[in-house]
N, C-alpha and C. Protein backbone atom coordinates (compact mmCIF):
# COMPACT_ATOMS: atom_id res chain seq x y z
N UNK A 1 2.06 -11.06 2.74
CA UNK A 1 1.72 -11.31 1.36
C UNK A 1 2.88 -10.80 0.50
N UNK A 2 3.20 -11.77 -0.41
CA UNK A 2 4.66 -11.00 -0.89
C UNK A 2 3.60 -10.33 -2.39
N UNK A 3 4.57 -9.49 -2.63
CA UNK A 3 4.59 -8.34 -3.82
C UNK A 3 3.43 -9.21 -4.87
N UNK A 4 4.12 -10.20 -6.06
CA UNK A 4 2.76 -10.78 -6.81
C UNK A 4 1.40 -10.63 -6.28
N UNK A 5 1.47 -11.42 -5.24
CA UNK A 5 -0.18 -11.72 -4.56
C UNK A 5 -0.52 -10.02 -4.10
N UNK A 6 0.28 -9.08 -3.21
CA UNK A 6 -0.89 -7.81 -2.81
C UNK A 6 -0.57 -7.16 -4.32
N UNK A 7 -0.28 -7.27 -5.34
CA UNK A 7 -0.11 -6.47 -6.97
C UNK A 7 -1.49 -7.29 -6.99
N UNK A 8 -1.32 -8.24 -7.84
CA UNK A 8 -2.27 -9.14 -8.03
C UNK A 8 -4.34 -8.36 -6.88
N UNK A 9 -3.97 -8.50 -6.03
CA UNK A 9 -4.89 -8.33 -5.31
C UNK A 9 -5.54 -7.23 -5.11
N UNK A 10 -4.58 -6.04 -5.05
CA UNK A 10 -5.30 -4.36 -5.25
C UNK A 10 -5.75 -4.45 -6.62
N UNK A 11 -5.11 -4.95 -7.75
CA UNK A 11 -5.61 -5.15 -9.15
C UNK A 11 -7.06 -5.08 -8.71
N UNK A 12 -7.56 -6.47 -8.26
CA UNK A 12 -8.72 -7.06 -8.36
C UNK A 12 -9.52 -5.81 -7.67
N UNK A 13 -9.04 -5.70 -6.36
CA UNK A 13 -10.23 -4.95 -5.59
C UNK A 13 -10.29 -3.22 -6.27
N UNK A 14 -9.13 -3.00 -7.53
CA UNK A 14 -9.29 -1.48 -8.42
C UNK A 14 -10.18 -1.91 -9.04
N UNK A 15 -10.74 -3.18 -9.38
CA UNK A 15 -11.11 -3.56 -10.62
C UNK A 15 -12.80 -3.52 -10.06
N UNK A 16 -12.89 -4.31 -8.85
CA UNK A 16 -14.14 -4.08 -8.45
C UNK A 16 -15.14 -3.08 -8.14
N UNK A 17 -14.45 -2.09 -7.39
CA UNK A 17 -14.38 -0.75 -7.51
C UNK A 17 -15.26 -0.14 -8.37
N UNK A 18 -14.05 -0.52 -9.39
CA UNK A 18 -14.39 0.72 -10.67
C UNK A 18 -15.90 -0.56 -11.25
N UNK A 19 -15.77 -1.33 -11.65
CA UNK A 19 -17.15 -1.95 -11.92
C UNK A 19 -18.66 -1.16 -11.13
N UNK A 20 -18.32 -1.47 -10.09
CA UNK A 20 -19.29 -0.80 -9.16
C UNK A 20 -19.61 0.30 -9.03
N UNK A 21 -18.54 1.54 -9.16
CA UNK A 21 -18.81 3.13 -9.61
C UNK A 21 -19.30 3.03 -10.86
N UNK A 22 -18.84 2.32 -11.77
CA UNK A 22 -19.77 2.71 -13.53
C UNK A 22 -21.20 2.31 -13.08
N UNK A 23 -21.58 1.10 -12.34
CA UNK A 23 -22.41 0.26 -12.22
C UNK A 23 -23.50 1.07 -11.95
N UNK A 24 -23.61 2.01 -10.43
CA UNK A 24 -23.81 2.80 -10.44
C UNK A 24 -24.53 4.51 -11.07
N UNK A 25 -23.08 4.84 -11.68
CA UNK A 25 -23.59 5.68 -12.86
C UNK A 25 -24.16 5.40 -13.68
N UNK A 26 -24.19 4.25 -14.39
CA UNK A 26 -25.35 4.19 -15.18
C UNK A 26 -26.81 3.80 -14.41
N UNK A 27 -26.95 3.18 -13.42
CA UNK A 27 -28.26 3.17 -12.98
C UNK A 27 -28.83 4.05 -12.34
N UNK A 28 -27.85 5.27 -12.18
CA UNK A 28 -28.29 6.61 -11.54
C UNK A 28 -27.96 7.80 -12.36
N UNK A 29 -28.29 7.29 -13.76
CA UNK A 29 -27.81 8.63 -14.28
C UNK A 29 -28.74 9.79 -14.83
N UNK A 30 -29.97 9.27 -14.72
CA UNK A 30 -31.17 10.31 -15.07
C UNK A 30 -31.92 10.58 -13.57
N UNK A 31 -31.07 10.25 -13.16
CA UNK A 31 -31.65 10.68 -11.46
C UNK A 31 -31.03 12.37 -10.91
N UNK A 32 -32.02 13.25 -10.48
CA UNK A 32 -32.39 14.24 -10.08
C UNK A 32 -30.85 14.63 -9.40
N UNK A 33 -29.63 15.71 -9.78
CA UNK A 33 -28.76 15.88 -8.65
C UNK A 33 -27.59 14.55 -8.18
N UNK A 34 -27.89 13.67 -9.05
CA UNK A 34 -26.77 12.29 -8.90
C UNK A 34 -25.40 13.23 -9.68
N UNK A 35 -24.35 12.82 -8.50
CA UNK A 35 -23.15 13.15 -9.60
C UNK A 35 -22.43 11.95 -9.79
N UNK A 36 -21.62 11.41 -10.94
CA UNK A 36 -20.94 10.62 -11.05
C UNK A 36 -19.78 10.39 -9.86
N UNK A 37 -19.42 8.94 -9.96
CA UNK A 37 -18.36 8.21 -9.12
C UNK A 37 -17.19 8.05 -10.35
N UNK A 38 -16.49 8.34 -10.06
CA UNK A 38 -15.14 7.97 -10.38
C UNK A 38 -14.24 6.98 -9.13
N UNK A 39 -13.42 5.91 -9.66
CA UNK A 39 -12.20 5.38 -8.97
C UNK A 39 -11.00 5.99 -9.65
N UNK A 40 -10.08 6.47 -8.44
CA UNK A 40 -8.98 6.94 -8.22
C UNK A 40 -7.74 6.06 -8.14
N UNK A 41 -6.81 5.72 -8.21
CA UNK A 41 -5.91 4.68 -7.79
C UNK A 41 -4.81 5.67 -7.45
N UNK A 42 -4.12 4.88 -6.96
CA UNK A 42 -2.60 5.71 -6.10
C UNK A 42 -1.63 4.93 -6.11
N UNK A 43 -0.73 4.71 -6.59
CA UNK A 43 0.37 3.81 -6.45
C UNK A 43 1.00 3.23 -4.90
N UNK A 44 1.09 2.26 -4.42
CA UNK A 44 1.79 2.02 -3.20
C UNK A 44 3.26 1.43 -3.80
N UNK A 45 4.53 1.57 -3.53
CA UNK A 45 5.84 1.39 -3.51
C UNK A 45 5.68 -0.21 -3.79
N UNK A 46 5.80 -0.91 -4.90
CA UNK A 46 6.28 -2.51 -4.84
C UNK A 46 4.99 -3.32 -4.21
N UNK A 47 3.70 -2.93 -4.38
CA UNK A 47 2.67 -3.56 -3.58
C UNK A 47 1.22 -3.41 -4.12
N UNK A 48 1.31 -2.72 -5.54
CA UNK A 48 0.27 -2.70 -6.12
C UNK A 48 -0.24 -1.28 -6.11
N UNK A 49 -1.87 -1.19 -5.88
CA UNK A 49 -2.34 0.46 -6.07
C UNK A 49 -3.18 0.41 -4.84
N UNK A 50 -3.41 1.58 -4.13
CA UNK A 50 -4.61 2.12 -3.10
C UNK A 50 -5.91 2.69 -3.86
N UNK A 51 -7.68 2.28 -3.87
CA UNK A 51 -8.24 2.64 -4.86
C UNK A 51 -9.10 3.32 -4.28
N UNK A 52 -9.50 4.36 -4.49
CA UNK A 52 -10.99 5.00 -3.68
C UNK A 52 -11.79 5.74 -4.50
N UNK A 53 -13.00 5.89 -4.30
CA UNK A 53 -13.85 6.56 -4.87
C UNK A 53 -13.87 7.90 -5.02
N UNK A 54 -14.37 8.53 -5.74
CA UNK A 54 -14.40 9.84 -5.92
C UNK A 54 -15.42 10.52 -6.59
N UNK A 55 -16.00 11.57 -6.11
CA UNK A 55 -17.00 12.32 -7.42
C UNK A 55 -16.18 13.69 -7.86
N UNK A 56 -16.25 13.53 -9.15
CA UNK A 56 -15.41 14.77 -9.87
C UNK A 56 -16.06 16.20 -10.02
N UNK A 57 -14.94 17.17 -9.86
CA UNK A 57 -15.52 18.84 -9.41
C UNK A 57 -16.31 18.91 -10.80
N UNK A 58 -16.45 18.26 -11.85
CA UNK A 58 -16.43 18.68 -12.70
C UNK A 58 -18.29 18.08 -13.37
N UNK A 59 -19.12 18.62 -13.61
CA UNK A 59 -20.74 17.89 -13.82
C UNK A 59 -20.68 17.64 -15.27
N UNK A 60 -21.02 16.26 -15.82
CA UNK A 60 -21.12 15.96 -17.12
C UNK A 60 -22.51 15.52 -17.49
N UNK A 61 -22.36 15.92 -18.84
CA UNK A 61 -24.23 15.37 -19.42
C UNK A 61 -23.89 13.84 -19.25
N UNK A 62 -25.21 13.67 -18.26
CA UNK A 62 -25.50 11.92 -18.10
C UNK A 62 -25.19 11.29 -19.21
N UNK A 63 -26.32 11.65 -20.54
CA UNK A 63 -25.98 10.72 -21.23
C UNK A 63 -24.80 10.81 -22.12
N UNK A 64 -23.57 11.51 -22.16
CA UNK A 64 -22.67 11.46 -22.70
C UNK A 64 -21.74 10.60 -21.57
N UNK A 65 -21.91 10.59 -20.34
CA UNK A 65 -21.32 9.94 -19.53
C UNK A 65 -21.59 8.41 -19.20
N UNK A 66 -22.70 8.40 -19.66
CA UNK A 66 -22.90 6.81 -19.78
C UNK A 66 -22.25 6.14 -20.75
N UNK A 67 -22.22 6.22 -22.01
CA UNK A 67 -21.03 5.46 -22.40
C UNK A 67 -19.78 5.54 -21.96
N UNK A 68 -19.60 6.37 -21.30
CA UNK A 68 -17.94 5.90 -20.42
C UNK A 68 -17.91 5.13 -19.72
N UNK A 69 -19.11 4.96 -18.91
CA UNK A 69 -19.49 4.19 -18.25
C UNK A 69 -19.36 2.46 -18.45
N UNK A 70 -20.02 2.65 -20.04
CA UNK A 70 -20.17 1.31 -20.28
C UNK A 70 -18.99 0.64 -20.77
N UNK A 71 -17.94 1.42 -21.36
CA UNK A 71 -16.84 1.03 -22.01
C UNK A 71 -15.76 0.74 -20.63
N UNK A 72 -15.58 1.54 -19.49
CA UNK A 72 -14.99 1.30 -18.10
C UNK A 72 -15.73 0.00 -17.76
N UNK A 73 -16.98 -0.27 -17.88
CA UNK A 73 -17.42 -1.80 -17.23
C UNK A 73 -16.56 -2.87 -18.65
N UNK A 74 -15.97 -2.51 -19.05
CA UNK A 74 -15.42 -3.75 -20.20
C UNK A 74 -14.43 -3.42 -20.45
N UNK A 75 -13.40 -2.54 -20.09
CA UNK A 75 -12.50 -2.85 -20.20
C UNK A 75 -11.85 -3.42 -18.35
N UNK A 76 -12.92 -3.00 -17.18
CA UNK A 76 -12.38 -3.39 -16.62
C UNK A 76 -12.59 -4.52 -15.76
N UNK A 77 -13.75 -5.31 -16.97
CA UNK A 77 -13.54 -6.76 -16.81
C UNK A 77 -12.34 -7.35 -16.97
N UNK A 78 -11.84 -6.46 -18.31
CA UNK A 78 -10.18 -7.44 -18.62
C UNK A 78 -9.38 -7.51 -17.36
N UNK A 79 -9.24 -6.45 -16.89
CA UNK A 79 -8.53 -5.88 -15.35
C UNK A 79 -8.84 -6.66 -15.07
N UNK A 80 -10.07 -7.33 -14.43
CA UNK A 80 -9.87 -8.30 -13.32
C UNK A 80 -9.56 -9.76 -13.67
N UNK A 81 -9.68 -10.23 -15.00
CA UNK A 81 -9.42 -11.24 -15.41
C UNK A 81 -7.82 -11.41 -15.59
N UNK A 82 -7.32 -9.96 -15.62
CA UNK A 82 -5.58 -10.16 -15.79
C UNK A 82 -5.17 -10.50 -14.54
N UNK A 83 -5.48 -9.95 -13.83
CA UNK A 83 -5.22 -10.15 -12.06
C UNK A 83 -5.45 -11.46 -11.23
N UNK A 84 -6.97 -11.68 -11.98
CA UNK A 84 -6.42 -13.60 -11.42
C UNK A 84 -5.85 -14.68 -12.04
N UNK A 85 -5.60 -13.85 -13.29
CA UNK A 85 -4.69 -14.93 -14.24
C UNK A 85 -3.27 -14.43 -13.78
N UNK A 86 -3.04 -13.58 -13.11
CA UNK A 86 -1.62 -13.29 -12.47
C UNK A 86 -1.44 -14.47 -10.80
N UNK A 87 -2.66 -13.83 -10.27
CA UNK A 87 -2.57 -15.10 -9.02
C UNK A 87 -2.44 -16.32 -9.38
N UNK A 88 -2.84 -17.01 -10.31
CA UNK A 88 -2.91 -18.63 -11.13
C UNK A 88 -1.37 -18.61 -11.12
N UNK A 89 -0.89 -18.11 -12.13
CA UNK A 89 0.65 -17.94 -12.27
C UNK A 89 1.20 -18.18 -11.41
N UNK A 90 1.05 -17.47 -10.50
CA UNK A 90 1.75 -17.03 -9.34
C UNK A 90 2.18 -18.62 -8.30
N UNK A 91 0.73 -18.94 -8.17
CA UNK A 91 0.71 -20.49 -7.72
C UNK A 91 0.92 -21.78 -7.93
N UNK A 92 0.88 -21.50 -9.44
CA UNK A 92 1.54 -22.89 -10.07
C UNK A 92 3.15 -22.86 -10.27
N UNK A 93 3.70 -21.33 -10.27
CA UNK A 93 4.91 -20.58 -9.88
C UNK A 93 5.70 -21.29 -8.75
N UNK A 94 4.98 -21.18 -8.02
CA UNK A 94 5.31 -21.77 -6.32
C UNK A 94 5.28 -23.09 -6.28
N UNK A 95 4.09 -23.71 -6.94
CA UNK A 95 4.01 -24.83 -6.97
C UNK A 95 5.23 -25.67 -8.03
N UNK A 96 5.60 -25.50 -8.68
CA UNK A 96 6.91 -25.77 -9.60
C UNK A 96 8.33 -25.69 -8.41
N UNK A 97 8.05 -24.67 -7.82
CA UNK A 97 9.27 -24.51 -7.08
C UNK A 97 9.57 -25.52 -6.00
N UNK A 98 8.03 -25.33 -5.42
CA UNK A 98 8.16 -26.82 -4.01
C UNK A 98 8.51 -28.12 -5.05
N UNK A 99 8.06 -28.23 -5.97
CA UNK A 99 8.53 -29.65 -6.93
C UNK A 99 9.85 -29.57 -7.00
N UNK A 100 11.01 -28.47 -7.43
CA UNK A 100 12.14 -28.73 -7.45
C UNK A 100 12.64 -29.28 -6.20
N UNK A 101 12.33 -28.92 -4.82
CA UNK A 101 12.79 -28.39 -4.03
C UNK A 101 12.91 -29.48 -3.08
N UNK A 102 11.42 -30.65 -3.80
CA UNK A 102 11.18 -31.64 -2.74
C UNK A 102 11.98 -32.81 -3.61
C-alpha cells in the first residue's frame, strides 16, 4: 500500500476508534466504576498513525466528560470524511495518470 492509501487508511480506522470510545462513554457514563476510553495515536514514519485505546490515570466527573464526548463524536466525523475524501483523490489521481500513460 503506498503512503496516500495506509495515511488515508489509519486516518479512517483513528477515526473509528475514537467514535467508538466516545460512543461508549457516553452510554456508560452514569454506570457504577466505568472509567472513560480515550484513543491514543502514535505516529508511524511516512505511513500514517498506530491508534489504541486507552483509559486515563486520571477519573473525571461523567457529566463534565460527556460533552467531550459529544464534541470528539463531531469533530471526528470530519476525520473520517477527510480521509475518504483523501482516498477519492487519490484514485482519480491514479486514474488521470493511467489516462496519460495509455
Amino acid at each position: 500500500m503506498n503512503s496516500i492509501s495506509s495515511v488515508a487508511v489509519s486516518g479512517i480506522h483513528t477515526a473509528l476508534l475514537a467514535l467508538t470510545a466516545a460512543a461508549n462513554n457516553v452510554a456508560n457514563a452514569q454506570t457504577p466504576g466505568f472509567r472513560r476510553q480515550v484513543v491514543l495515536a502514535q505516529e508511524r514514519s511516512g505511513s500514517g498513525v498506530k491508534a489504541f485505546v486507552a483509559q486515563p490515570q486520571a477519573i473525571h466527573e461523567p457529566t463534565a466528560a460527556i460533552a467531550d464526548d459529544i464534541v470528539q463524536q463531531m469533530s471526528t466525523g470530519y476525520l473520517y470524511k477527510v480521509n475518504v475524501l483523501m482516498l477519492r483523490t487519490e484514485q482519480k489521481m491514479l486514474g488521470s495518470l493511467l489516462d496519460i500513460q495509455a
